[in-house]
Protein backbone atom coordinates (compact mmCIF):
# COMPACT_ATOMS: atom_id res chain seq x y z
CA UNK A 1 113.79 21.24 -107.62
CA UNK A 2 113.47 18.19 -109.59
CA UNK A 3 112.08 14.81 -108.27
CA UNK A 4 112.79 11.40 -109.56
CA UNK A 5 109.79 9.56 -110.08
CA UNK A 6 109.40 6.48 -107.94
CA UNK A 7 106.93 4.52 -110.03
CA UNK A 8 108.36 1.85 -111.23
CA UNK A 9 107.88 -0.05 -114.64
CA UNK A 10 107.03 -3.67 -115.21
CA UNK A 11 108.26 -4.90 -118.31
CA UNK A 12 105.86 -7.98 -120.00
CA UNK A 13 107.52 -10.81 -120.71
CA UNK A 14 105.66 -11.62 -123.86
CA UNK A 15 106.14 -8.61 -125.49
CA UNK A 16 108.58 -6.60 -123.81
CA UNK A 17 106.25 -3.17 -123.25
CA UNK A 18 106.84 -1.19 -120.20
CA UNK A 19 103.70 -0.79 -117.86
CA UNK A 20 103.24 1.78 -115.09
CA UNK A 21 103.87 -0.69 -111.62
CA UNK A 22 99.92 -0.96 -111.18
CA UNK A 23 98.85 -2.39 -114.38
CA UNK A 24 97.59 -5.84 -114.14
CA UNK A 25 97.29 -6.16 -118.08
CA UNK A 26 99.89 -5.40 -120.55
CA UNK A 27 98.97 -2.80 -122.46
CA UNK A 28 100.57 -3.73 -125.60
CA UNK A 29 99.34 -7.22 -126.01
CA UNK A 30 96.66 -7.85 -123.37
CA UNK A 31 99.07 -10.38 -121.52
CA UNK A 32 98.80 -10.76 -117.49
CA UNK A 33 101.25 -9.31 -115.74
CA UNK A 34 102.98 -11.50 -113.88
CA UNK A 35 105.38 -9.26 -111.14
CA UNK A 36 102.97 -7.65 -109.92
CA UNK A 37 99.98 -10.65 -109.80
CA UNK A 38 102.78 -12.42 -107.75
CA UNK A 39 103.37 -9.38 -105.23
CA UNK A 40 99.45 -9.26 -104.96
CA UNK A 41 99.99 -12.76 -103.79
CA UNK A 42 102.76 -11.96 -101.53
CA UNK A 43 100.65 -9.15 -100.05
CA UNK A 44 97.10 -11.43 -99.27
CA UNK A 45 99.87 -13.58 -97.38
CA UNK A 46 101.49 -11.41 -95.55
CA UNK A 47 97.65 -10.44 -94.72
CA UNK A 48 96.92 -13.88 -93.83
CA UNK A 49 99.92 -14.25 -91.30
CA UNK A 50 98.89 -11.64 -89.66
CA UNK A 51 95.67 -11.77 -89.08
CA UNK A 52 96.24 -15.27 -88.04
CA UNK A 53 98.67 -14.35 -85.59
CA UNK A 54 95.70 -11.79 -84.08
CA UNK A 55 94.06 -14.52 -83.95
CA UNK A 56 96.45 -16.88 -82.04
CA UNK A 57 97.32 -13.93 -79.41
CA UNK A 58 93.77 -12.67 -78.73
CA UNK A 59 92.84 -16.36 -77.87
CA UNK A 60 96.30 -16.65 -76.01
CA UNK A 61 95.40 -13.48 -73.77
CA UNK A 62 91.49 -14.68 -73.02
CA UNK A 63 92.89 -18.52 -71.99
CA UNK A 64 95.35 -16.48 -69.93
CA UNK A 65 93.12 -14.50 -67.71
CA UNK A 66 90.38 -17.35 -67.76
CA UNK A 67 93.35 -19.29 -66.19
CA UNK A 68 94.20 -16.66 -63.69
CA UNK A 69 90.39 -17.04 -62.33
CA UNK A 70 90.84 -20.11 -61.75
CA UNK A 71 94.07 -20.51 -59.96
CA UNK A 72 93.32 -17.41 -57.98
CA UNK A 73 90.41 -19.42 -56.39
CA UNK A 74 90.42 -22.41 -53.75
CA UNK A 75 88.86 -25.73 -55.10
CA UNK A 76 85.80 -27.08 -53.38
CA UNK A 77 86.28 -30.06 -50.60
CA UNK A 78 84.53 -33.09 -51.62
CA UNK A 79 82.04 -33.01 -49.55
CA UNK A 80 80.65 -29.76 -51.10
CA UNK A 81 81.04 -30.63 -54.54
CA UNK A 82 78.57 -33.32 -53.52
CA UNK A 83 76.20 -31.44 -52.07
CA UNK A 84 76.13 -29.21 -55.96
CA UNK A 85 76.00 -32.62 -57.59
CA UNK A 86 73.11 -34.38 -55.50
CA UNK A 87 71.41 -30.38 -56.64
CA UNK A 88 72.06 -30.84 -59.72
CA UNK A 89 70.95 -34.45 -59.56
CA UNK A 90 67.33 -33.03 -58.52
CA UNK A 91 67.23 -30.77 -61.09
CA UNK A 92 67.53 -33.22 -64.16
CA UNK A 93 65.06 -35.35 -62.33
CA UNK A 94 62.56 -32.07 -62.56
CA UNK A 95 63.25 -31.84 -66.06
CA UNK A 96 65.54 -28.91 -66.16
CA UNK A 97 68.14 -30.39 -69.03
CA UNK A 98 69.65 -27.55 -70.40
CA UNK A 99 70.54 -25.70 -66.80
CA UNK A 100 72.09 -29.21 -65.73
CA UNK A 101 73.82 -29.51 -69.06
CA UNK A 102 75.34 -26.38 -68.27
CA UNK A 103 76.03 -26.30 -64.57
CA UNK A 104 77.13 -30.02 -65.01
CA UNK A 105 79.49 -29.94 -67.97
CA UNK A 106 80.63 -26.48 -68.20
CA UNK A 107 80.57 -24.68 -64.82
CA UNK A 108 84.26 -24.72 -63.19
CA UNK A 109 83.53 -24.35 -59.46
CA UNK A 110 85.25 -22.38 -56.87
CA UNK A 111 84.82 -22.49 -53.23
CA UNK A 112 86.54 -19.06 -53.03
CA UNK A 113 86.73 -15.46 -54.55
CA UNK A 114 89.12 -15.07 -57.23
CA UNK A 115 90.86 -12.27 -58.07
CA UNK A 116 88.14 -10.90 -59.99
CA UNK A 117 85.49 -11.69 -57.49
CA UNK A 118 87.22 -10.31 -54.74
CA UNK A 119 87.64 -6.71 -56.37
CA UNK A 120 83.92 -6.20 -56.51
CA UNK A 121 82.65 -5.12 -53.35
CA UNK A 122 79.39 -7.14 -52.64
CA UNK A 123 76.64 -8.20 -49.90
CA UNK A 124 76.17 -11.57 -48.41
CA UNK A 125 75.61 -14.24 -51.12
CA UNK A 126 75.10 -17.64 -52.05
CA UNK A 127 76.93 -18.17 -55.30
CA UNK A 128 78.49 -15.75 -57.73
CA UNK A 129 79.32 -16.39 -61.36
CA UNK A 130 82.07 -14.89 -64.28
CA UNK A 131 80.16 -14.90 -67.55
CA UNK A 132 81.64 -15.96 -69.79
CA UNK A 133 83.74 -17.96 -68.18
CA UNK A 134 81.32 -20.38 -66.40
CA UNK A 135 82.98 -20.03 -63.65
CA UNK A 136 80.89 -20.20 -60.01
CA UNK A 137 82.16 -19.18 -56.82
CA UNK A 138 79.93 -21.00 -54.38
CA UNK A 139 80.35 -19.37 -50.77
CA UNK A 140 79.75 -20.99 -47.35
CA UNK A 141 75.90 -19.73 -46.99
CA UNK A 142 75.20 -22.05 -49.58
CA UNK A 143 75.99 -24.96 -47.17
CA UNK A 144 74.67 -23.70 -44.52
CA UNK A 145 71.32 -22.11 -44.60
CA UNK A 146 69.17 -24.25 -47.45
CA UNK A 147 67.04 -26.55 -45.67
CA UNK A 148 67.53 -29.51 -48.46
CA UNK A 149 68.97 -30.45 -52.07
CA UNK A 150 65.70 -28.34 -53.07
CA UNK A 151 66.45 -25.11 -51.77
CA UNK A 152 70.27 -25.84 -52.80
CA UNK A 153 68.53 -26.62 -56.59
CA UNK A 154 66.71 -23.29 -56.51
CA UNK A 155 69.80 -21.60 -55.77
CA UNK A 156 71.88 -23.40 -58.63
CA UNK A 157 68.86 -22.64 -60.89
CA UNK A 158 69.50 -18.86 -60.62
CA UNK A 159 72.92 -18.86 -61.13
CA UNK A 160 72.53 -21.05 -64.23
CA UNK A 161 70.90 -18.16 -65.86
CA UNK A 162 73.81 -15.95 -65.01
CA UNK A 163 75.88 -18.38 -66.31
CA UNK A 164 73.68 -18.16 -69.61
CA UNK A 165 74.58 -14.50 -69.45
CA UNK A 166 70.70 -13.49 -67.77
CA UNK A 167 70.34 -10.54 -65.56
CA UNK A 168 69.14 -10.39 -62.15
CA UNK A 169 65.64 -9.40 -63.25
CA UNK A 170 65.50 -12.90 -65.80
CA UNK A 171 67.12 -15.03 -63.17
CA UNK A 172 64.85 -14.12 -60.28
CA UNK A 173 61.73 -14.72 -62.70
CA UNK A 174 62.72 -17.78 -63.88
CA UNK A 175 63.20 -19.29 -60.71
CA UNK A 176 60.20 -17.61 -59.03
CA UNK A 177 57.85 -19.03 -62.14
CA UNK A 178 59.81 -22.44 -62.24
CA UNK A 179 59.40 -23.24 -58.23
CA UNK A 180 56.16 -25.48 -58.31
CA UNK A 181 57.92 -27.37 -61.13
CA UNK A 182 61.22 -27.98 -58.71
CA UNK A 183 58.68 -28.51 -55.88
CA UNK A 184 59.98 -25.61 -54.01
CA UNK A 185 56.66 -23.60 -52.33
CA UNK A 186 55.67 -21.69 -50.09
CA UNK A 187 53.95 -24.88 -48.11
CA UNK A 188 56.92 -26.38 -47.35
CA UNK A 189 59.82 -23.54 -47.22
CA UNK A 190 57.84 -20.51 -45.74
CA UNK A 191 59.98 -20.18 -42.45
CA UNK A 192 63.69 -20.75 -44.50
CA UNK A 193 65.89 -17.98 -44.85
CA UNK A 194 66.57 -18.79 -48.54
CA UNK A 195 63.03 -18.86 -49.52
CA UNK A 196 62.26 -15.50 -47.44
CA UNK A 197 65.53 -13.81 -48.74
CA UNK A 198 64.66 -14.89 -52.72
CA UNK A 199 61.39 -14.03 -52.23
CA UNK A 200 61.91 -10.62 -51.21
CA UNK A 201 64.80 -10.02 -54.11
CA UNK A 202 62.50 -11.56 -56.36
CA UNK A 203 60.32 -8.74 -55.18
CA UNK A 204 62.77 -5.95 -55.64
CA UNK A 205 63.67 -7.61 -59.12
CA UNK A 206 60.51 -8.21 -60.72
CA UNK A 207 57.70 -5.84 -59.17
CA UNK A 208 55.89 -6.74 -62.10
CA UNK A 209 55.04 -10.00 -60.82
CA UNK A 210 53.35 -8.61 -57.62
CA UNK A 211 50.92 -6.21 -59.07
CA UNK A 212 47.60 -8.82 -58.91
CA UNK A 213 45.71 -7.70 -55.39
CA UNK A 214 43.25 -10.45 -56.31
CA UNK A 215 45.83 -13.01 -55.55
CA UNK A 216 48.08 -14.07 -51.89
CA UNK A 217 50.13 -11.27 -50.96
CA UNK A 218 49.92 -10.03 -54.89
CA UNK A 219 51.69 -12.65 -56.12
CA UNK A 220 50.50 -13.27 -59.85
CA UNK A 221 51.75 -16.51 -60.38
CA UNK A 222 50.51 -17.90 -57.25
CA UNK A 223 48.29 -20.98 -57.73
C-alpha cells in the first residue's frame, strides 16, 4: 500500500530551492528560512499563553480556598482582638520584632474553626494556625485561663513559629528558651494552668531539654 508523504517543503524565497519542513537554512544558498522561523515563533507563543494561563488559574484556585478559610470562620469581637494586640504589644516591647511583624501584619485572625480546622479532630487548645495561610484560630481558653498579657504573649509566641511553618518540637523550644526574655518564669506563673500545661508539652516535645539531673527538676536551661 502506498503512503503519501506528509512532510512538507518550504520553498526559499531568495532562491527558490525546496527544503524538507525542518530546515532552518536553505540549503541552496545559506538563506534563513523564514516559514518555518515564524511558526517557531508562533509555537514559543502559544507556549507562553499557556503557561501563563497555568499560572493565572493555579493562583486563582489557592486565593480561592485561602478565601474559603476565611469566610468559613467567625471574626473576633473587639474586645478579644484587643486582648491579641495589648500581647502583641508586650512582645515588641521584649524585643521579639520579627514574631510581631508577623503576627501583627500578616496573621488573619479567627475566633472560630473553619472548615479546615474543624475536620481535624483535636484536644483542647489555645490557638491553632493554617500555614501557609497565616491564618490563627484563637479559641475561648485563650481568654480565659492566662493569668496576664504575659502568659497571653507566650501563647502568641508559639503559634508565631507555626505560622513560620515550625513544628511542635521548634515552637515549644523556642518559647521554653525565650521565657526569661518575655519575663514569663516559673517565680511568678508556677500555679497557672498555661504555664503547667506548656511546661509539661514542652516536656513531651523536647525531652532533650530535661536530661541535666544537676539542675531543678532537670531542666537544662534553668538559671
Amino acid at each position: 500500500m502506498y503512503f503519501a508523504s506528509t512532510i512538507m517543503a518550504i520553498k526559499c524565497t531568495t532562491c527558490g530551492l525546496k527544503n524538507p519542513s525542518r530546515t532552518y537554512v536553505c540549503r541552496g544558498c545559506t538563506a534563513t528560512l523564514r516559514t518555518l522561523r515564524k511558526g517557531a515563533e508562533r509555537d514559543n507563543s502559544k507556549l507562553a499563553v499557556r503557561s501563563m494561563v497555568l499560572v493565572i488559574v493555579s493562583v486563582a484556585v489557592i486565593a480561592g480556598f485561602y478565601l474559603s478559610l476565611l469566610v468559613s470562620a467567625e471574626r473576633l469581637p473587639y474586645a478579644e482582638r484587643g486582648k491579641i494586640a495589648a500581647a502583641t504589644d508586650l512582645l515588641e516591647s521584649k524585643g521579639f520584632t520579627r514574631e510581631v511583624f508577623m503576627l501583627r501584619h500578616l496573621t488573619a485572625y479567627r475566633g472560630s474553626d473553619n472548615w479546615l480546622n474543624a475536620s481535624v479532630a483535636k484536644e483542647n487548645a489555645y490557638a491553632a494556625t493554617n500555614f501557609p495561610f497565616e491564618i490563627m484560630t484563637v479559641y475561648p481558653d485563650f481568654f480565659t485561663y492566662p493569668l496576664d498579657d504575659t502568659e497571653r504573649a507566650a501563647i502568641l509566641l508559639h503559634e508565631s513559629k507555626h505560622l513560620a511553618g515550625k513544628d511542635e518540637h521548634d515552637a515549644y523550644e523556642f518559647v521554653w528558651k525565650n521565657r526569661y526574655k518575655l519575663g514569663w518564669t516559673e517565680d511568678a506563673y508556677a500555679y497557672s494552668p498555661v504555664w503547667q500545661n506548656v511546661r509539661s508539652q514542652t516536656v513531651e516535645a523536647v525531652p532533650e531539654m530535661f536530661n541535666c539531673p544537676d539542675r531543678p527538676r532537670g531542666d537544662c536551661t534553668t538559671r
